[in-house]
Protein backbone atom coordinates (compact mmCIF):
# COMPACT_ATOMS: atom_id res chain seq x y z
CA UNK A 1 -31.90 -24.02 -58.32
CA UNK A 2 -28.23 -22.59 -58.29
CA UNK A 3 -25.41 -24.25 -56.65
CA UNK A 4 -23.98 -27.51 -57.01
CA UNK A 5 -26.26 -30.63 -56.73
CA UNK A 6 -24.27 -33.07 -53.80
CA UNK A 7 -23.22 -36.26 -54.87
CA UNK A 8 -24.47 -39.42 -52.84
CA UNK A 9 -21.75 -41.25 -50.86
CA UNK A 10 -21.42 -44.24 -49.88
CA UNK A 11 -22.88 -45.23 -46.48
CA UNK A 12 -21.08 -44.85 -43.12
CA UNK A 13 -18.34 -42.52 -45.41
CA UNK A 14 -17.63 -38.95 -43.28
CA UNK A 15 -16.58 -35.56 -45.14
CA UNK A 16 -14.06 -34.35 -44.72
CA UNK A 17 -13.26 -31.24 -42.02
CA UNK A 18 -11.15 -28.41 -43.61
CA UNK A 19 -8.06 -28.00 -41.54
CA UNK A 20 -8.55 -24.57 -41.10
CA UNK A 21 -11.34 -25.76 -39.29
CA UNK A 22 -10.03 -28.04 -36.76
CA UNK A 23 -9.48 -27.01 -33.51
CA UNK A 24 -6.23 -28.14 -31.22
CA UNK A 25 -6.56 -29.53 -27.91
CA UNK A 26 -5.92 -27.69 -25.03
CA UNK A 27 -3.08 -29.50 -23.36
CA UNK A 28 -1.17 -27.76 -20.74
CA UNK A 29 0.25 -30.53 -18.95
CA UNK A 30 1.85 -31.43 -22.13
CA UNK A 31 3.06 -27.67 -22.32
CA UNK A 32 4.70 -27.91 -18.60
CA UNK A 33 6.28 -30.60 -19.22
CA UNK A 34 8.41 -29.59 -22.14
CA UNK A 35 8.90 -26.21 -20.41
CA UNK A 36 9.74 -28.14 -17.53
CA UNK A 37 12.66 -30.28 -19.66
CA UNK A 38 14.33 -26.83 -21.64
CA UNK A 39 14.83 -25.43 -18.31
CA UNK A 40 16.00 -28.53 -16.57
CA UNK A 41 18.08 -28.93 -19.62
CA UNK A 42 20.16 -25.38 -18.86
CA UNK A 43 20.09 -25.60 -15.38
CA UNK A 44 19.89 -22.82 -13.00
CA UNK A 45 22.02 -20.63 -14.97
CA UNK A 46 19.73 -17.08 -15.29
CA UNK A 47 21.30 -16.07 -18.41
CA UNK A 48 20.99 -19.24 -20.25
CA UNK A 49 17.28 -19.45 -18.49
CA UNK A 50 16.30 -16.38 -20.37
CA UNK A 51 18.31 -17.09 -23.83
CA UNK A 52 16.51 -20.08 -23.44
CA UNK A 53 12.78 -18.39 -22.70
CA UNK A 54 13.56 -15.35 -25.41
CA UNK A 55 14.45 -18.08 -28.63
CA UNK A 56 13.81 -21.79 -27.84
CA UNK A 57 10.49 -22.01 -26.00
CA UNK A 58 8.38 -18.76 -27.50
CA UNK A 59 10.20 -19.80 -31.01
CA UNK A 60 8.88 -23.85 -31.19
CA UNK A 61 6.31 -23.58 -28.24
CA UNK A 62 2.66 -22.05 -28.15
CA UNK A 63 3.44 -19.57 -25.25
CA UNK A 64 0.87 -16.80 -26.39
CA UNK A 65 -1.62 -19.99 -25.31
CA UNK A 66 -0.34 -21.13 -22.31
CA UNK A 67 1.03 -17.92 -20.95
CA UNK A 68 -0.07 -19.07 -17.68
CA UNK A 69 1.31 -21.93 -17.55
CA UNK A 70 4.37 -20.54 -18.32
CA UNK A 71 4.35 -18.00 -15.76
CA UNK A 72 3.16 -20.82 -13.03
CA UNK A 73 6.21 -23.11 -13.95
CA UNK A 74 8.64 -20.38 -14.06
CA UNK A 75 7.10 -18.98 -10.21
CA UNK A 76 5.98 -22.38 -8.46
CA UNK A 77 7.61 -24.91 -10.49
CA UNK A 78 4.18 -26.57 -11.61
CA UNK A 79 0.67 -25.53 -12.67
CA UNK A 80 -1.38 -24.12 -10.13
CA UNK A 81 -4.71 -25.88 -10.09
CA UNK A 82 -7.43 -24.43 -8.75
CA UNK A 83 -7.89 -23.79 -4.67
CA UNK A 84 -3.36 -23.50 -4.48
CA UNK A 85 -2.24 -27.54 -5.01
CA UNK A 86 0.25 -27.78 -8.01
CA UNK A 87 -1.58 -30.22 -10.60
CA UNK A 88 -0.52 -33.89 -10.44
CA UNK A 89 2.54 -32.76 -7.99
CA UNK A 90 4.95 -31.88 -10.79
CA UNK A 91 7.39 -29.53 -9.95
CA UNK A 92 11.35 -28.52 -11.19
CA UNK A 93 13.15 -26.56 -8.95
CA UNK A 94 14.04 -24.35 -11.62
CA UNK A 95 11.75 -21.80 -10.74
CA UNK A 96 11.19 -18.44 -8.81
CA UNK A 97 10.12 -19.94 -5.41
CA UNK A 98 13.55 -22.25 -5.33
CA UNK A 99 16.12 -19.82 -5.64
CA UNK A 100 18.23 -18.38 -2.80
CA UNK A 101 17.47 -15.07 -1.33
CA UNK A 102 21.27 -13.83 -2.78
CA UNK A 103 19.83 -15.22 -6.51
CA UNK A 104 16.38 -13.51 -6.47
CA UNK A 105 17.29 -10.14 -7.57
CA UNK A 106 19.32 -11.62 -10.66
CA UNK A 107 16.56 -14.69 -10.96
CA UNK A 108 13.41 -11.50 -10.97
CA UNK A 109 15.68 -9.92 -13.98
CA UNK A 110 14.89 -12.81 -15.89
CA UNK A 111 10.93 -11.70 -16.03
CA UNK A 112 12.14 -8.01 -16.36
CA UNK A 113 13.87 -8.61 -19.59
CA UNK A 114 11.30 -11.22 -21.16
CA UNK A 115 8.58 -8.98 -20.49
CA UNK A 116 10.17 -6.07 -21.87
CA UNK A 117 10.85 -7.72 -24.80
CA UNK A 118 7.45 -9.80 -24.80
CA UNK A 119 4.87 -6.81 -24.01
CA UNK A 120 1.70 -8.61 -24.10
CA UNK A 121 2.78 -11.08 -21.13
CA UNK A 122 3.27 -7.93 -19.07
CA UNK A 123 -0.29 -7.89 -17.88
CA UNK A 124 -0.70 -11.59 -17.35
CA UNK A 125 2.63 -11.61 -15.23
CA UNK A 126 0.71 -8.94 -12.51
CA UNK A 127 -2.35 -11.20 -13.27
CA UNK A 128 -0.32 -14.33 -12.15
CA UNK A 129 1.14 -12.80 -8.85
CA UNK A 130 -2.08 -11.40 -8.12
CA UNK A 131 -3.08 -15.62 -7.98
CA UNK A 132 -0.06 -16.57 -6.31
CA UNK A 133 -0.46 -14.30 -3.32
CA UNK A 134 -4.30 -15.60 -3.23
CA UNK A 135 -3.11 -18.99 -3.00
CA UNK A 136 0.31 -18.82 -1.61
CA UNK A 137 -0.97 -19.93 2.03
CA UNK A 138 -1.76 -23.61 -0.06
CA UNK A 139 1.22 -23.89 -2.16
CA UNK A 140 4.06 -22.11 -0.79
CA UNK A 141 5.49 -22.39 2.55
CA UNK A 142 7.06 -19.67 4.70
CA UNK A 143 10.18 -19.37 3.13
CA UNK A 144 8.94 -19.81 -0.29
CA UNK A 145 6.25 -16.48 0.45
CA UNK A 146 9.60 -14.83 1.37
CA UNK A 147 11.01 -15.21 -1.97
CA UNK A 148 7.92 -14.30 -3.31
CA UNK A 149 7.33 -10.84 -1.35
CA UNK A 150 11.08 -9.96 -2.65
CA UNK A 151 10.45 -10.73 -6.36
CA UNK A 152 6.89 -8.75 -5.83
CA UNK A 153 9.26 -5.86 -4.45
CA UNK A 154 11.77 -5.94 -7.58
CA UNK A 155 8.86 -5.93 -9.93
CA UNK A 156 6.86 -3.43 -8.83
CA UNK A 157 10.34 -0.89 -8.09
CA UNK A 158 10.38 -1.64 -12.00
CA UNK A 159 6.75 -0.76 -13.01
CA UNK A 160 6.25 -4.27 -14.14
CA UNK A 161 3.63 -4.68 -12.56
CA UNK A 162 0.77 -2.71 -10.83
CA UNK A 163 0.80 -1.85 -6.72
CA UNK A 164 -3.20 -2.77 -6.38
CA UNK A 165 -2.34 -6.33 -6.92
CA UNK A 166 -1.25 -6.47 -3.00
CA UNK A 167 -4.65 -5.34 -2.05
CA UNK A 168 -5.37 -8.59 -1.49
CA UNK A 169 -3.08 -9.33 1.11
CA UNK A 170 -6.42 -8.15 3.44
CA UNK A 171 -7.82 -11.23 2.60
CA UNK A 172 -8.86 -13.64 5.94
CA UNK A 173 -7.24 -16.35 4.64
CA UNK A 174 -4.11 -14.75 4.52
CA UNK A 175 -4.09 -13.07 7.85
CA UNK A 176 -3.99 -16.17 9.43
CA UNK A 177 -0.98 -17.63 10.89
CA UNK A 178 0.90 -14.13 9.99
CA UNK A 179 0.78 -15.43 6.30
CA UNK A 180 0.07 -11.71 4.69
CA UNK A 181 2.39 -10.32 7.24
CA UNK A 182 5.65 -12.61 6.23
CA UNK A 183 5.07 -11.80 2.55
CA UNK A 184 5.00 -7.92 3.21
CA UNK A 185 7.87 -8.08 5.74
CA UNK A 186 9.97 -9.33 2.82
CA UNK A 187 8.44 -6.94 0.45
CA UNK A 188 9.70 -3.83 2.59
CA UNK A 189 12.49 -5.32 3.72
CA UNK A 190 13.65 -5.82 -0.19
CA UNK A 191 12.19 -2.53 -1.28
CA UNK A 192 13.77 -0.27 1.49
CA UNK A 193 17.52 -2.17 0.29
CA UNK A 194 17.02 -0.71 -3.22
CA UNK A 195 14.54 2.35 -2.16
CA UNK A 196 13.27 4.56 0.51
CA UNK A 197 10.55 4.48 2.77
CA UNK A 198 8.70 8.16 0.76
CA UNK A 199 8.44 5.56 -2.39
CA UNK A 200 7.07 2.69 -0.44
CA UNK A 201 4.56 4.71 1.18
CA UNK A 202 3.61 6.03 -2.45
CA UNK A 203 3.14 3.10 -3.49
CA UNK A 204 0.92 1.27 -0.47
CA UNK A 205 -1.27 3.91 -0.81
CA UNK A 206 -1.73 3.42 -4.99
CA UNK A 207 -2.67 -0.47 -3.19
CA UNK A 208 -5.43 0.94 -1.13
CA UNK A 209 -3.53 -0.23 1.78
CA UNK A 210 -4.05 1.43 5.27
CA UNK A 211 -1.05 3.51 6.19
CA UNK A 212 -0.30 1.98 9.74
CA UNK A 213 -0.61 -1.40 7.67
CA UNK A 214 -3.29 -2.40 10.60
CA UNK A 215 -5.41 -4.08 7.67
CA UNK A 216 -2.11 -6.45 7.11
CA UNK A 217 -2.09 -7.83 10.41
CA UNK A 218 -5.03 -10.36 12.60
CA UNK A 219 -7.64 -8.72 14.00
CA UNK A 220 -6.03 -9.34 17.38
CA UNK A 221 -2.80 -7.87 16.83
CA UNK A 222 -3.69 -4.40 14.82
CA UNK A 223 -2.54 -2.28 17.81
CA UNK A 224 0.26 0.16 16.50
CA UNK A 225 2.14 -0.44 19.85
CA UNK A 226 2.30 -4.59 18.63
CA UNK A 227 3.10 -3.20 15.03
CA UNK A 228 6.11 -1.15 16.30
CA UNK A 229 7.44 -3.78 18.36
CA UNK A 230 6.98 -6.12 15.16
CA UNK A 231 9.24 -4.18 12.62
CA UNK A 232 11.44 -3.12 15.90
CA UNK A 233 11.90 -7.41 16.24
CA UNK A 234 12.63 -7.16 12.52
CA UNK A 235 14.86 -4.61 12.65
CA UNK A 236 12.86 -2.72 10.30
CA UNK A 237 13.84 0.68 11.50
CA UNK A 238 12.25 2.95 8.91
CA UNK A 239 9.36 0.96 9.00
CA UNK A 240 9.45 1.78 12.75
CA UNK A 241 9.47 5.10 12.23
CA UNK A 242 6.73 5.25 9.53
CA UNK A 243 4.59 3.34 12.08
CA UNK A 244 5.21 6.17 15.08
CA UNK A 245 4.89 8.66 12.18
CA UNK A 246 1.20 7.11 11.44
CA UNK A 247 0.39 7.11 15.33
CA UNK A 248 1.08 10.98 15.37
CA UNK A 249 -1.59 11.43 13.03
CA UNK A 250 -4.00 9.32 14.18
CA UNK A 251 -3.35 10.95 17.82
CA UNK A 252 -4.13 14.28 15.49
CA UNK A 253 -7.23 13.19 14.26
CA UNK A 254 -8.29 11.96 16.98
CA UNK A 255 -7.58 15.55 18.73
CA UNK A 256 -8.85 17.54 16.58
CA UNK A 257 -12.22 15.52 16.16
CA UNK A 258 -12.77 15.93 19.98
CA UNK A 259 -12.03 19.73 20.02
CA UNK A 260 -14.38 20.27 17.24
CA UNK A 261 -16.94 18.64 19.04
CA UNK A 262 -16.01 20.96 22.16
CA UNK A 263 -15.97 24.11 19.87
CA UNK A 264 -19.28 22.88 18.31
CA UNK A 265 -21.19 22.44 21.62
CA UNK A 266 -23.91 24.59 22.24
CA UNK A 267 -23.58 23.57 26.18
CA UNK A 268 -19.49 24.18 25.65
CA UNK A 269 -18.11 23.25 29.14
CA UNK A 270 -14.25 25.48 29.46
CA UNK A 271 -13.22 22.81 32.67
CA UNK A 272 -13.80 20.08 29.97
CA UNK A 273 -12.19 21.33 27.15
CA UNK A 274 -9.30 22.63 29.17
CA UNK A 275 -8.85 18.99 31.36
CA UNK A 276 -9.39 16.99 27.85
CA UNK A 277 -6.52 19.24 26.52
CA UNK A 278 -4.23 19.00 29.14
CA UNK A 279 -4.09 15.13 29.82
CA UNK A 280 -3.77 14.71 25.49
CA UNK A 281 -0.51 16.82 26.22
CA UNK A 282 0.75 15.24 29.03
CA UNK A 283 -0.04 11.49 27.52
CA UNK A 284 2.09 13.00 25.07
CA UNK A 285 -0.83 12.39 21.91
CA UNK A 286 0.13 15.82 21.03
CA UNK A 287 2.34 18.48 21.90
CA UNK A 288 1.26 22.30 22.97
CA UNK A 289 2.46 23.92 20.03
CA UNK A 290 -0.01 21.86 17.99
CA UNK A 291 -2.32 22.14 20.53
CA UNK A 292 -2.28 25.63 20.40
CA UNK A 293 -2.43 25.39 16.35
CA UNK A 294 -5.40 23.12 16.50
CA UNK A 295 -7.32 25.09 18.71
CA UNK A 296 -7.18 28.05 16.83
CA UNK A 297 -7.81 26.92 13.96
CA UNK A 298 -11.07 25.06 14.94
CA UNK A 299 -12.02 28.50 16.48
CA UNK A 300 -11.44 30.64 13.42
CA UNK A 301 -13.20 27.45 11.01
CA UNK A 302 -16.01 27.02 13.25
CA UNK A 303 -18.42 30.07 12.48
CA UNK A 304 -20.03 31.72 9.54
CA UNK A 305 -17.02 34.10 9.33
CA UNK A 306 -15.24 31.35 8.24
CA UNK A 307 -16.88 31.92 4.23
CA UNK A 308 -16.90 35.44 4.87
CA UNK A 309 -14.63 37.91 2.84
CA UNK A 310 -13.95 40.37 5.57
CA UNK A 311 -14.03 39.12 9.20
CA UNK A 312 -17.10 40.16 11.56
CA UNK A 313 -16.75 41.58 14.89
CA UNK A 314 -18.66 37.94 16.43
CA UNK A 315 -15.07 36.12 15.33
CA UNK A 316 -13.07 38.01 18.30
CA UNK A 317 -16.12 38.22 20.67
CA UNK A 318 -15.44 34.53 20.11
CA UNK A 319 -12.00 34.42 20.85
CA UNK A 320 -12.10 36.38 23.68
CA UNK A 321 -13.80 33.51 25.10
CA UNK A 322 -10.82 31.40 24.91
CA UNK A 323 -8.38 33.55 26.08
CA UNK A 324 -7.90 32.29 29.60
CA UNK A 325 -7.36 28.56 27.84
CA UNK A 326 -4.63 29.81 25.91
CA UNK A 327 -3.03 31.80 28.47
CA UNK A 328 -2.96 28.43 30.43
CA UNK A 329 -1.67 26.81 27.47
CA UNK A 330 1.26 29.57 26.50
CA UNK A 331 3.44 29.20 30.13
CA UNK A 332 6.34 30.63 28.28
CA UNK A 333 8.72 32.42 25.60
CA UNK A 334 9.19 29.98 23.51
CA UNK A 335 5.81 28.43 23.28
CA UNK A 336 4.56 32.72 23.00
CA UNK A 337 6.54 32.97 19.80
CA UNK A 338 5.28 29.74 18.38
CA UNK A 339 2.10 30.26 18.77
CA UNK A 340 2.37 34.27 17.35
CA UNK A 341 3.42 32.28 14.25
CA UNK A 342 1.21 29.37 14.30
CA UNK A 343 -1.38 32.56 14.37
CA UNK A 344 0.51 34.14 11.46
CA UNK A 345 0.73 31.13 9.23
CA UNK A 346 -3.40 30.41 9.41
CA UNK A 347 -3.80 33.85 8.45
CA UNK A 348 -1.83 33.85 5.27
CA UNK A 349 -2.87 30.19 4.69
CA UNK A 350 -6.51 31.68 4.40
CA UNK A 351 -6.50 34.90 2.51
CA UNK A 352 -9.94 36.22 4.42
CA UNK A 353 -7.89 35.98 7.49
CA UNK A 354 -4.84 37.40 5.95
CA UNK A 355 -5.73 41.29 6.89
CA UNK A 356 -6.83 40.28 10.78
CA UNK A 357 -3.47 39.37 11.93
CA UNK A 358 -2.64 42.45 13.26
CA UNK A 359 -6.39 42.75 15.22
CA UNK A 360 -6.31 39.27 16.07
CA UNK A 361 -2.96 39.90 17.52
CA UNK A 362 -3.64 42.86 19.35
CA UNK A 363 -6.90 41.27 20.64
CA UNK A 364 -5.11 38.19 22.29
CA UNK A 365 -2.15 40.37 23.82
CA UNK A 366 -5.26 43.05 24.95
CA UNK A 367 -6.32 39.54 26.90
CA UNK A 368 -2.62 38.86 27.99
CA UNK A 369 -3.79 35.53 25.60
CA UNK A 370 0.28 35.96 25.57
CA UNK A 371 1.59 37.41 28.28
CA UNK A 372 2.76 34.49 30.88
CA UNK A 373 2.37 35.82 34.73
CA UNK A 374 5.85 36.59 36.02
């Protein structure tokens, strides 16, 4: 046989384990709690925090292995244990969730420079908030979320870390109590003093969040007149405005879903059509001019001409129809030269339309479609 013959030992006697083969325990309290002295040890000074993170700990500790603890100590103060509670309620205060609201932008530039210099804790970092915000109605309290929404906002301004991690602010958990809703209040509150609303809106969208930020809010209190008066109360005003800004397309859709069912009707009913249009103006949903446009539109979208390279004769035996409707609609100069060019810009918007102008023009004023009664 080939090898080497074993030689008997003595009984009770081990062998020995190569030390490339033992494995070291997994200790993370152990881990905290000397992360826990080096930053006690500097204090609450940010620069010596991160000269501190960038050569003492990732020099003599093991922070490629207990990255998460890391990131837990420096956002809670502790480890997070599972279900929120920080693990055997040890906690320093020289964390994230402990710093004043006038330290957290130069406190959040401690993670922006360690990541940038540490690249392979950048995903873990949008990993760990992603917890946090999961658990944040357990171990942080209001003022605490606060702190956290603001850091969230610096980070993700930075491309730190990804938007879709505040999908989960649509959680049930966390619409209790207004919990999701105080952590995005400080997130846009931060965000619109070192942005403006058109990037905020970019980015809630890249979340999957709803635009009117209804899904934010208890099912109770998703009405977009409570959601106005909410940012008004926290004098939010862009965040007003982007809220009346959502309404006005909603109101749109809404519009235009109904007059496409009208305009779809086989048993189309003009009293209907023309009452339904006339109380959405005067509720003030929509306005005539986009009345007008959306009306139109429907009209010229709703046959087969609509596919059709040149434009049948059945499109203005169509619109003929709704002549007296627009002539109710059109009551004078102004809204007559808006809605020529509401005409004009649908035509050169779709290029089969783009040579009827002139017929569909001449068909509505044939109709005095534009000519108010004097």
């Amino acid at each position: 046989m080939s090898g080497k013959t074993l030689k008997p030992t003595l009984s009770g006697s081990r062998n020995k384990t190569r030390k490339r083969d033992e494995k070291e325990r997994y200790e993370p309290a152990v881990f905290r709690d000397a992360i826990i002295t080096g930053l006690e040890d500097v204090g609450n000074n940010h620069d010596q925090i991160l000269r501190y993170l960038c050569e003492t700990a990732t020099g003599k500790l093991d922070v490629k292995r207990y990255g998460e603890v890391l990131l837990d100590v420096l956002f809670v103060g502790g480890i997070i244990a599972p279900g929120g509670a920080i693990e055997g309620n040890v906690r320093t205060d020289i964390c994230l969730t402990r710093q004043s609201h006038e330290d957290m932008k130069s406190f959040t530039n401690i993670y922006i420079q360690f990541i940038r210099r540490y690249k392979w804790l950048q995903k873990s970092l949008g990993e760990e908030i992603r917890k946090i915000i999961m658990v944040m109605r357990v171990c942080l309290n209001e003022n605490e979320r606060g702190l956290l929404g603001s850091a969230t906002a610096y980070l993700l301004i930075e491309g730190i870390i990804p938007p879709n991690l505040l999908s989960g602010l649509t959680q049930e958990h966390l619409l209790k109590d207004d919990v999701a809703v105080h952590f995005a209040t400080s997130l846009f509150r931060t965000w619109l003093q070192e942005r403006d609303i058109t990037s905020l809106t970019s980015t809630l969208k890249k979340a999957s969040l709803d635009p009117s930020l209804q899904d934010i809010f208890p099912l109770g209190q998703r009405s977009l007149d409570h959601i106005e008066q909410y940012f008004e109360n926290e004098a939010l005003n862009e965040m007003v405005q982007h809220v009346r800004s959502q309404r006005k397309n909603n109101n749109r859709k809404v519009f235009m879903a109904r007059i496409k069912l009208y305009i779809n009707d086989d048993e189309y009913n003009t009293t209907e059509l023309t009452g339904y249009i006339k109380d959405a103006i005067d509720a003030g949903r929509v306005t005539t001019p986009m009345a007008l446009q959306i009306l139109f539109s429907t009209i010229a979208n709703s046959g087969e001409w609509a596919s059709q390279e040149s434009i049948p004769d059945d499109f203005y035996k169509e619109l003929k129809q709704y002549c007296p409707l627009f002539k109710g609609l059109v009551v004078s100069d102004k809204l007559q030269i808006e809605f020529i060019n509401k005409i004009q810009e649908f035509c050169y918007d779709n290029i089969n339309f783009l040579k009827t102008f002139q017929k569909i023009y001449s068909c509505s004023t044939t109709e005095t479609l534009l000519r108010r009664k004097r």
